[in-house]
PDB file of N, CA and C in Angstrom:
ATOM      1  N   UNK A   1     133.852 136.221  83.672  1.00  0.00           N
ATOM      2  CA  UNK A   1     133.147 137.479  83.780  1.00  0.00           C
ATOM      3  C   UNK A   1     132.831 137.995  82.368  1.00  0.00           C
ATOM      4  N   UNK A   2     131.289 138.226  82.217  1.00  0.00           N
ATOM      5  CA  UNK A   2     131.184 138.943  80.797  1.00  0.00           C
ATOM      6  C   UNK A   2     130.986 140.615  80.569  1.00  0.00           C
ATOM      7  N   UNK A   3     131.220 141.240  79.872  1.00  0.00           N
ATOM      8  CA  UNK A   3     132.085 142.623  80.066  1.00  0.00           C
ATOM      9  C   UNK A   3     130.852 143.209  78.858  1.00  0.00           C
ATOM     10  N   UNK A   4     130.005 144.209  78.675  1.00  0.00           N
ATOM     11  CA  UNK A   4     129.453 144.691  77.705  1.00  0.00           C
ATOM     12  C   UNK A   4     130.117 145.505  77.246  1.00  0.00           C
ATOM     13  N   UNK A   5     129.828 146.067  75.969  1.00  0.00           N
ATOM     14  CA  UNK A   5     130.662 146.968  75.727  1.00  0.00           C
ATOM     15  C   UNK A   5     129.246 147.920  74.696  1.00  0.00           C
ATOM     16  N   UNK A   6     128.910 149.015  74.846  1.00  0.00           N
ATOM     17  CA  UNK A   6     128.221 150.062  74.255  1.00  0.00           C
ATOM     18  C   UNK A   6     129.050 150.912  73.649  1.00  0.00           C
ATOM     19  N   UNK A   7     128.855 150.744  71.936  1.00  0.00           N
ATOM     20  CA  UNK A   7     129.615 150.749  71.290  1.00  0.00           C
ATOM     21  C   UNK A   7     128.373 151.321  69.706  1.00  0.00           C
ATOM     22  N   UNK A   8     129.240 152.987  69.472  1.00  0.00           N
ATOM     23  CA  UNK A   8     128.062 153.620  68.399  1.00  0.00           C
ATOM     24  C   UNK A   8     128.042 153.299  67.058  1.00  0.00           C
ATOM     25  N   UNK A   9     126.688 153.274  67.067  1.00  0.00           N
ATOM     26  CA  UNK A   9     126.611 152.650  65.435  1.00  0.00           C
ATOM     27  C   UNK A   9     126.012 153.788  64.052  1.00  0.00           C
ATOM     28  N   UNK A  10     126.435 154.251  63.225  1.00  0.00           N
ATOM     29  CA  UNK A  10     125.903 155.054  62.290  1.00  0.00           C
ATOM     30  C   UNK A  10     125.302 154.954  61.454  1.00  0.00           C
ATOM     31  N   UNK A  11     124.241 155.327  61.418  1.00  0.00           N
ATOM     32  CA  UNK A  11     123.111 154.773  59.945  1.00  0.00           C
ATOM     33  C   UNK A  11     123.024 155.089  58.708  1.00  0.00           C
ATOM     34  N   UNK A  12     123.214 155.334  57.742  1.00  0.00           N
ATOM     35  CA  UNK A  12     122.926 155.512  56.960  1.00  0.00           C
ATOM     36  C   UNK A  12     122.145 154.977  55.590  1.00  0.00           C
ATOM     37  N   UNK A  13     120.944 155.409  55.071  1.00  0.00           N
ATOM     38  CA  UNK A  13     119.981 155.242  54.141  1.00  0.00           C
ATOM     39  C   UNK A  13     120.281 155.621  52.400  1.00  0.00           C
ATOM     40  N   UNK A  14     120.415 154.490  51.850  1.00  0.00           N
ATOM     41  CA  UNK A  14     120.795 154.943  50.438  1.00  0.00           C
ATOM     42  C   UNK A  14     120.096 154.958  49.560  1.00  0.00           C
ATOM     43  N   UNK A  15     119.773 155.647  48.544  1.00  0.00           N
ATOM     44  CA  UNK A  15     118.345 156.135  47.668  1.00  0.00           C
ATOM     45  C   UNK A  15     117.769 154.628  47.303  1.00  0.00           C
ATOM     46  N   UNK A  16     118.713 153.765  47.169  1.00  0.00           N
ATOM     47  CA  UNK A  16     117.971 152.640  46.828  1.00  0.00           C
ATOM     48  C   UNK A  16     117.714 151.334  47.851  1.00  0.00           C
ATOM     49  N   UNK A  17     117.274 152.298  48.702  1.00  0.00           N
ATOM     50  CA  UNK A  17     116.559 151.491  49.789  1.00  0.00           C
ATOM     51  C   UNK A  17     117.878 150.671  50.323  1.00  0.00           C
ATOM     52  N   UNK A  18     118.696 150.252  50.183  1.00  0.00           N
ATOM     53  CA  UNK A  18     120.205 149.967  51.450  1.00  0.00           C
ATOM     54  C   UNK A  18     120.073 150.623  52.391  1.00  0.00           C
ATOM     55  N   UNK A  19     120.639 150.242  53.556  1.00  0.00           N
ATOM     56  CA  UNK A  19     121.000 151.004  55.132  1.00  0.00           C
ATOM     57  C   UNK A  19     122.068 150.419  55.081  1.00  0.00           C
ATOM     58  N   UNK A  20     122.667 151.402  55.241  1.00  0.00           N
ATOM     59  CA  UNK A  20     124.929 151.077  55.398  1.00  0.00           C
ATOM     60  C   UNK A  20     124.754 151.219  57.072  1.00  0.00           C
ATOM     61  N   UNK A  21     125.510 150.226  57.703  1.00  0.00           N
ATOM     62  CA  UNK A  21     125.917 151.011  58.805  1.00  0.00           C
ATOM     63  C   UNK A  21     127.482 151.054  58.962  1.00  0.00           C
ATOM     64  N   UNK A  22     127.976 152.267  60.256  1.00  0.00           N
ATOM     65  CA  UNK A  22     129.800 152.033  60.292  1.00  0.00           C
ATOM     66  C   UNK A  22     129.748 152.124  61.712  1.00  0.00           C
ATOM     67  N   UNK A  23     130.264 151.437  62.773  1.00  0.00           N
ATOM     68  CA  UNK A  23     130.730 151.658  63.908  1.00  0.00           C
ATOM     69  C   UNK A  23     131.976 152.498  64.289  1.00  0.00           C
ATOM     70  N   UNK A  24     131.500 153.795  64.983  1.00  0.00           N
ATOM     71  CA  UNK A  24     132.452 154.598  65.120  1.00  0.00           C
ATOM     72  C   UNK A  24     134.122 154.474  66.027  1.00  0.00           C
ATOM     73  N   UNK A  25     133.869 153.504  67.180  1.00  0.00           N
ATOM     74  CA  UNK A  25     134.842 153.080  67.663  1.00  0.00           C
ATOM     75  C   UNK A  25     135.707 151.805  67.193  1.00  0.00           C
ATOM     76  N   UNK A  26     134.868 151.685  65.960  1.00  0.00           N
ATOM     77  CA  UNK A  26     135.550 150.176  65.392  1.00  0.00           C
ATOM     78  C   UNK A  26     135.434 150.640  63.773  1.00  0.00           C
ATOM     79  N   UNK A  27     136.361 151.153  63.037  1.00  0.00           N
ATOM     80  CA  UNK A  27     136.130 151.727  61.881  1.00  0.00           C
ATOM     81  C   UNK A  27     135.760 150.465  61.139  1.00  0.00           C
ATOM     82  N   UNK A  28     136.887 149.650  61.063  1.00  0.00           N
ATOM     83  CA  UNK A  28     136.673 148.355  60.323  1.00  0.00           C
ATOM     84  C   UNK A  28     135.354 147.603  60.302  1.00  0.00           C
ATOM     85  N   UNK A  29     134.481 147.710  60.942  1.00  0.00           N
ATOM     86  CA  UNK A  29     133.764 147.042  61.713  1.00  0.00           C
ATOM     87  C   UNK A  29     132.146 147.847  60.965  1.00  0.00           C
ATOM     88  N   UNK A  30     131.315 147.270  59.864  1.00  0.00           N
ATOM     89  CA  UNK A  30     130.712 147.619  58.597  1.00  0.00           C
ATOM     90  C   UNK A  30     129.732 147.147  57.949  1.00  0.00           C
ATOM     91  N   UNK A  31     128.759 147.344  58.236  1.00  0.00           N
ATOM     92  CA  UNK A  31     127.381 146.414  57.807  1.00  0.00           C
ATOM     93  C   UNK A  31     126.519 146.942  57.071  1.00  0.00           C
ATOM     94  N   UNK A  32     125.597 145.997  55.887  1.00  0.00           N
ATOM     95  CA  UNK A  32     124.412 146.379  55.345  1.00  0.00           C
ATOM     96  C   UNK A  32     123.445 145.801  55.319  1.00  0.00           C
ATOM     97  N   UNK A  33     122.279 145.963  54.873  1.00  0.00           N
ATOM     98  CA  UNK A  33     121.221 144.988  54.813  1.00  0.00           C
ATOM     99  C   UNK A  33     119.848 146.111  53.914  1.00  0.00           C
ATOM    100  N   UNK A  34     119.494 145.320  53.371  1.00  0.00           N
ATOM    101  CA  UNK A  34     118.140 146.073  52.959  1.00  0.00           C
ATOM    102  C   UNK A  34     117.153 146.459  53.318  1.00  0.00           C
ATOM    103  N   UNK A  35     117.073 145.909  55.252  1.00  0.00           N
ATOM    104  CA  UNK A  35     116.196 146.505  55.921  1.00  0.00           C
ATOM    105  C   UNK A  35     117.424 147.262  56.898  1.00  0.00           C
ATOM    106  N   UNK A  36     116.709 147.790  57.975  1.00  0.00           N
ATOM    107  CA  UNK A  36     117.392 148.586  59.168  1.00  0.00           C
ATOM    108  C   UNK A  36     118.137 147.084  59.990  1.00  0.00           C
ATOM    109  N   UNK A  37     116.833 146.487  59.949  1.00  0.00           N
ATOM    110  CA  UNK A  37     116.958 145.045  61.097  1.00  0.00           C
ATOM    111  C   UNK A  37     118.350 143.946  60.972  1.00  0.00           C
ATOM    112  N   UNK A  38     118.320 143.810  59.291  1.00  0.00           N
ATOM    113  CA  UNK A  38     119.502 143.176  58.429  1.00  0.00           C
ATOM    114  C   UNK A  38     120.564 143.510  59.101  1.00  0.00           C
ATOM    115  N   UNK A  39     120.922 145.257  58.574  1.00  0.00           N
ATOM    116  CA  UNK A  39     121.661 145.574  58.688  1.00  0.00           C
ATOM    117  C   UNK A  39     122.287 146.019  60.146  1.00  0.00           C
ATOM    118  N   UNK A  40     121.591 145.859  60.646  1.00  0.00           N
ATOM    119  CA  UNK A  40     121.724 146.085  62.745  1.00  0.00           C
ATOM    120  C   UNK A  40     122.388 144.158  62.478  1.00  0.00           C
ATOM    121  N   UNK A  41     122.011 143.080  62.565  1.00  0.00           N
ATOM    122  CA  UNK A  41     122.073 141.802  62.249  1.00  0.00           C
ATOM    123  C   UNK A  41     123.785 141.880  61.814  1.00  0.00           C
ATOM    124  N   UNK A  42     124.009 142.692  61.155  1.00  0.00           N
ATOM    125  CA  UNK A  42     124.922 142.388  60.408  1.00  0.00           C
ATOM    126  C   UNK A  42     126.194 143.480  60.845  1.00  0.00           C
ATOM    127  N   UNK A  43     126.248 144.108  61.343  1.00  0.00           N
ATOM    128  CA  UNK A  43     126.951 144.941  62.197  1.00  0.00           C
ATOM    129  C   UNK A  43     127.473 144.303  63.418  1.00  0.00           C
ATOM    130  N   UNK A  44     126.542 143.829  63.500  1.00  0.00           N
ATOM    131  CA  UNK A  44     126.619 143.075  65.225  1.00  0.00           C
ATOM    132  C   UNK A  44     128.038 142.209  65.031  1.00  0.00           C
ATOM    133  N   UNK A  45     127.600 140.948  63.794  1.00  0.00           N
ATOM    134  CA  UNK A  45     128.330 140.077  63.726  1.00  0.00           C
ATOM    135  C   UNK A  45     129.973 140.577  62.958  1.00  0.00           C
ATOM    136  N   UNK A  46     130.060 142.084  62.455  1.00  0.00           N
ATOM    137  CA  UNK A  46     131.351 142.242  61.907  1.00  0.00           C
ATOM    138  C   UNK A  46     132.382 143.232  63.392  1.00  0.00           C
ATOM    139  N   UNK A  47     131.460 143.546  64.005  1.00  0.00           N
ATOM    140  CA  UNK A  47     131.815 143.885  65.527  1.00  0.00           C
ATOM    141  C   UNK A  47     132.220 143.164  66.263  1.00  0.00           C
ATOM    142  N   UNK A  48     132.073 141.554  66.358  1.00  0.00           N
ATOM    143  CA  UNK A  48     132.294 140.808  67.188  1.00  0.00           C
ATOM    144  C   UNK A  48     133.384 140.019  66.602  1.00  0.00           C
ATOM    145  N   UNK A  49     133.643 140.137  65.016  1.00  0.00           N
ATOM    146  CA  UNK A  49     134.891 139.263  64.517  1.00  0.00           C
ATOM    147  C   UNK A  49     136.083 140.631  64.542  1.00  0.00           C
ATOM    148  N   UNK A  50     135.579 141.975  64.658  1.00  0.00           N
ATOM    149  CA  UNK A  50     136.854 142.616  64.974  1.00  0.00           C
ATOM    150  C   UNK A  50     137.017 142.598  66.162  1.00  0.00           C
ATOM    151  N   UNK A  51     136.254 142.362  67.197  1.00  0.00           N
ATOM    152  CA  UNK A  51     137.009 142.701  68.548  1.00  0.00           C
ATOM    153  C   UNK A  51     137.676 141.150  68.970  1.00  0.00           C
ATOM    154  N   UNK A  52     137.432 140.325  68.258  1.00  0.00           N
ATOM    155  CA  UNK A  52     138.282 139.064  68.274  1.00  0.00           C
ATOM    156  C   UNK A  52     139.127 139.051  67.453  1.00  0.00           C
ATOM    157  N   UNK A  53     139.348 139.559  66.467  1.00  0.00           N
ATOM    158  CA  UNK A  53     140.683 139.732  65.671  1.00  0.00           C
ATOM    159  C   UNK A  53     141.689 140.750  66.761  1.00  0.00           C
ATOM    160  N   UNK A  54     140.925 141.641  67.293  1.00  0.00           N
ATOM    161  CA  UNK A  54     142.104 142.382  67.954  1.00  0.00           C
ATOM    162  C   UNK A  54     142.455 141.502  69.114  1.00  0.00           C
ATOM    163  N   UNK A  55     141.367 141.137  70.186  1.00  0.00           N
ATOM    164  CA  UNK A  55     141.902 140.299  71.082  1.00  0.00           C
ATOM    165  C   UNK A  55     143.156 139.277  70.413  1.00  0.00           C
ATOM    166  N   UNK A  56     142.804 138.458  69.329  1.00  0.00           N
ATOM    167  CA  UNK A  56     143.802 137.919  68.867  1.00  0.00           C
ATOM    168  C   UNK A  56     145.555 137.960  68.995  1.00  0.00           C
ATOM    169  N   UNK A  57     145.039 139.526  68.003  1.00  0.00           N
ATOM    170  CA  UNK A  57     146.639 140.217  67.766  1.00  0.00           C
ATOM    171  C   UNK A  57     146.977 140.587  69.122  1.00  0.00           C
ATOM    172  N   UNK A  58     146.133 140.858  70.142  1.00  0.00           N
ATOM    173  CA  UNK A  58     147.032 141.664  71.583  1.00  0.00           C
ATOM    174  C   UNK A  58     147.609 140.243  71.944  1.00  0.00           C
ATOM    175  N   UNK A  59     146.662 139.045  72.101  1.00  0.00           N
ATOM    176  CA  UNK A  59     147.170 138.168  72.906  1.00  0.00           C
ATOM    177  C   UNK A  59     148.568 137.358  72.422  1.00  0.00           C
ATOM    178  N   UNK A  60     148.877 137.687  70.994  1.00  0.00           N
ATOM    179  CA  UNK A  60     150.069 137.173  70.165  1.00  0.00           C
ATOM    180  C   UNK A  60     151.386 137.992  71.062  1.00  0.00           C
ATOM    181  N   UNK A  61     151.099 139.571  70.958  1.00  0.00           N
ATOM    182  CA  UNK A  61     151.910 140.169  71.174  1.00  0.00           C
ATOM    183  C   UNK A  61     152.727 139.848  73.019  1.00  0.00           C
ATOM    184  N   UNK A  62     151.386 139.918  74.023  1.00  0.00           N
ATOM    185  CA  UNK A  62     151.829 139.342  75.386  1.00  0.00           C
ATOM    186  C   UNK A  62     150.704 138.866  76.203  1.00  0.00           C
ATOM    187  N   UNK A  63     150.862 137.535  75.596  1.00  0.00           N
ATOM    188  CA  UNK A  63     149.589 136.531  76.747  1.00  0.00           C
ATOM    189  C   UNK A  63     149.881 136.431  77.714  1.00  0.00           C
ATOM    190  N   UNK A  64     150.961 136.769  78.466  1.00  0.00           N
ATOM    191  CA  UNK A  64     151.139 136.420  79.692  1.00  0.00           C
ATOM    192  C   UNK A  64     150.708 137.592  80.655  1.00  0.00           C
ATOM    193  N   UNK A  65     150.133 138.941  79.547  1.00  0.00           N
ATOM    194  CA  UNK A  65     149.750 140.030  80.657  1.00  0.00           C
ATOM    195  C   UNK A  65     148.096 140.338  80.173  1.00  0.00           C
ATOM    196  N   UNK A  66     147.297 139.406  79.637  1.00  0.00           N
ATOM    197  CA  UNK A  66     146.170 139.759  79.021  1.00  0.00           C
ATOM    198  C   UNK A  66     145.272 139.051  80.056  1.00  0.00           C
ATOM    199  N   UNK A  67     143.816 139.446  79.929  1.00  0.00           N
ATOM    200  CA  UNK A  67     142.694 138.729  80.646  1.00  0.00           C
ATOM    201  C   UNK A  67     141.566 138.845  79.288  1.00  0.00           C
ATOM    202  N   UNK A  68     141.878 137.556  79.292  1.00  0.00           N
ATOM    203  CA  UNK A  68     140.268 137.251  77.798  1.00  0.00           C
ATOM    204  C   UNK A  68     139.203 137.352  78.505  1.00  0.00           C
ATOM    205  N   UNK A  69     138.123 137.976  77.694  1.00  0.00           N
ATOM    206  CA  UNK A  69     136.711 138.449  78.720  1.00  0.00           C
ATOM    207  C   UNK A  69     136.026 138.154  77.252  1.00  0.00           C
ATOM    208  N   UNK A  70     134.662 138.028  77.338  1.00  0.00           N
ATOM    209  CA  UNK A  70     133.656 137.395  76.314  1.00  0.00           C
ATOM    210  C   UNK A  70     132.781 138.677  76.355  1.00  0.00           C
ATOM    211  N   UNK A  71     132.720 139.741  74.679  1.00  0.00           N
ATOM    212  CA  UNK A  71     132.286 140.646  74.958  1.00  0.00           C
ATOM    213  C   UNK A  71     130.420 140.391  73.905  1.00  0.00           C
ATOM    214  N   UNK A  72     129.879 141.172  74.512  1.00  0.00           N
ATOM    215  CA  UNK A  72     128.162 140.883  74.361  1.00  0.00           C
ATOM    216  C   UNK A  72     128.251 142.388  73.487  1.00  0.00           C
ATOM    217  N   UNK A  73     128.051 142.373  71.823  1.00  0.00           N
ATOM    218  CA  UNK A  73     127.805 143.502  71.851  1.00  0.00           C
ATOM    219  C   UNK A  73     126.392 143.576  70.512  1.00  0.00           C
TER     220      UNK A  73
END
């Protein structure tokens, strides 16, 4: 079963043409790019290595009570 997850992203524009972004439910989780597009590109992919780092750490702690789901974000 694949599980979406809608998940907010914050923009920000820096005088020298950078777009930072930060995902609010995933602090860690932190992208840039020199266009908007980059940096959407690049968010995506630091979103998807934290919510697999956490899956990680939960499943260390007790795999025997977890359900791995493949998240689309």
């Amino acid at each position: 079963m694949v599980r979406v997850f809608a998940l907010t992203v914050a923009l920000k524009k820096e005088e020298r043409a950078d777009t930072q972004l930060g995902c609010v439910e995933l602090p860690a989780a932190i992208g840039q790019g020199e266009t908007e597009e980059e940096a959407l590109r690049n968010i995506k992919e630091a979103m998807e290595l934290v919510l697999e780092e956490l899956e990680n750490r939960a499943q260390a702690q007790r795999p025997d009570k977890l359900e791995v789901i493949s998240v689309i974000v």
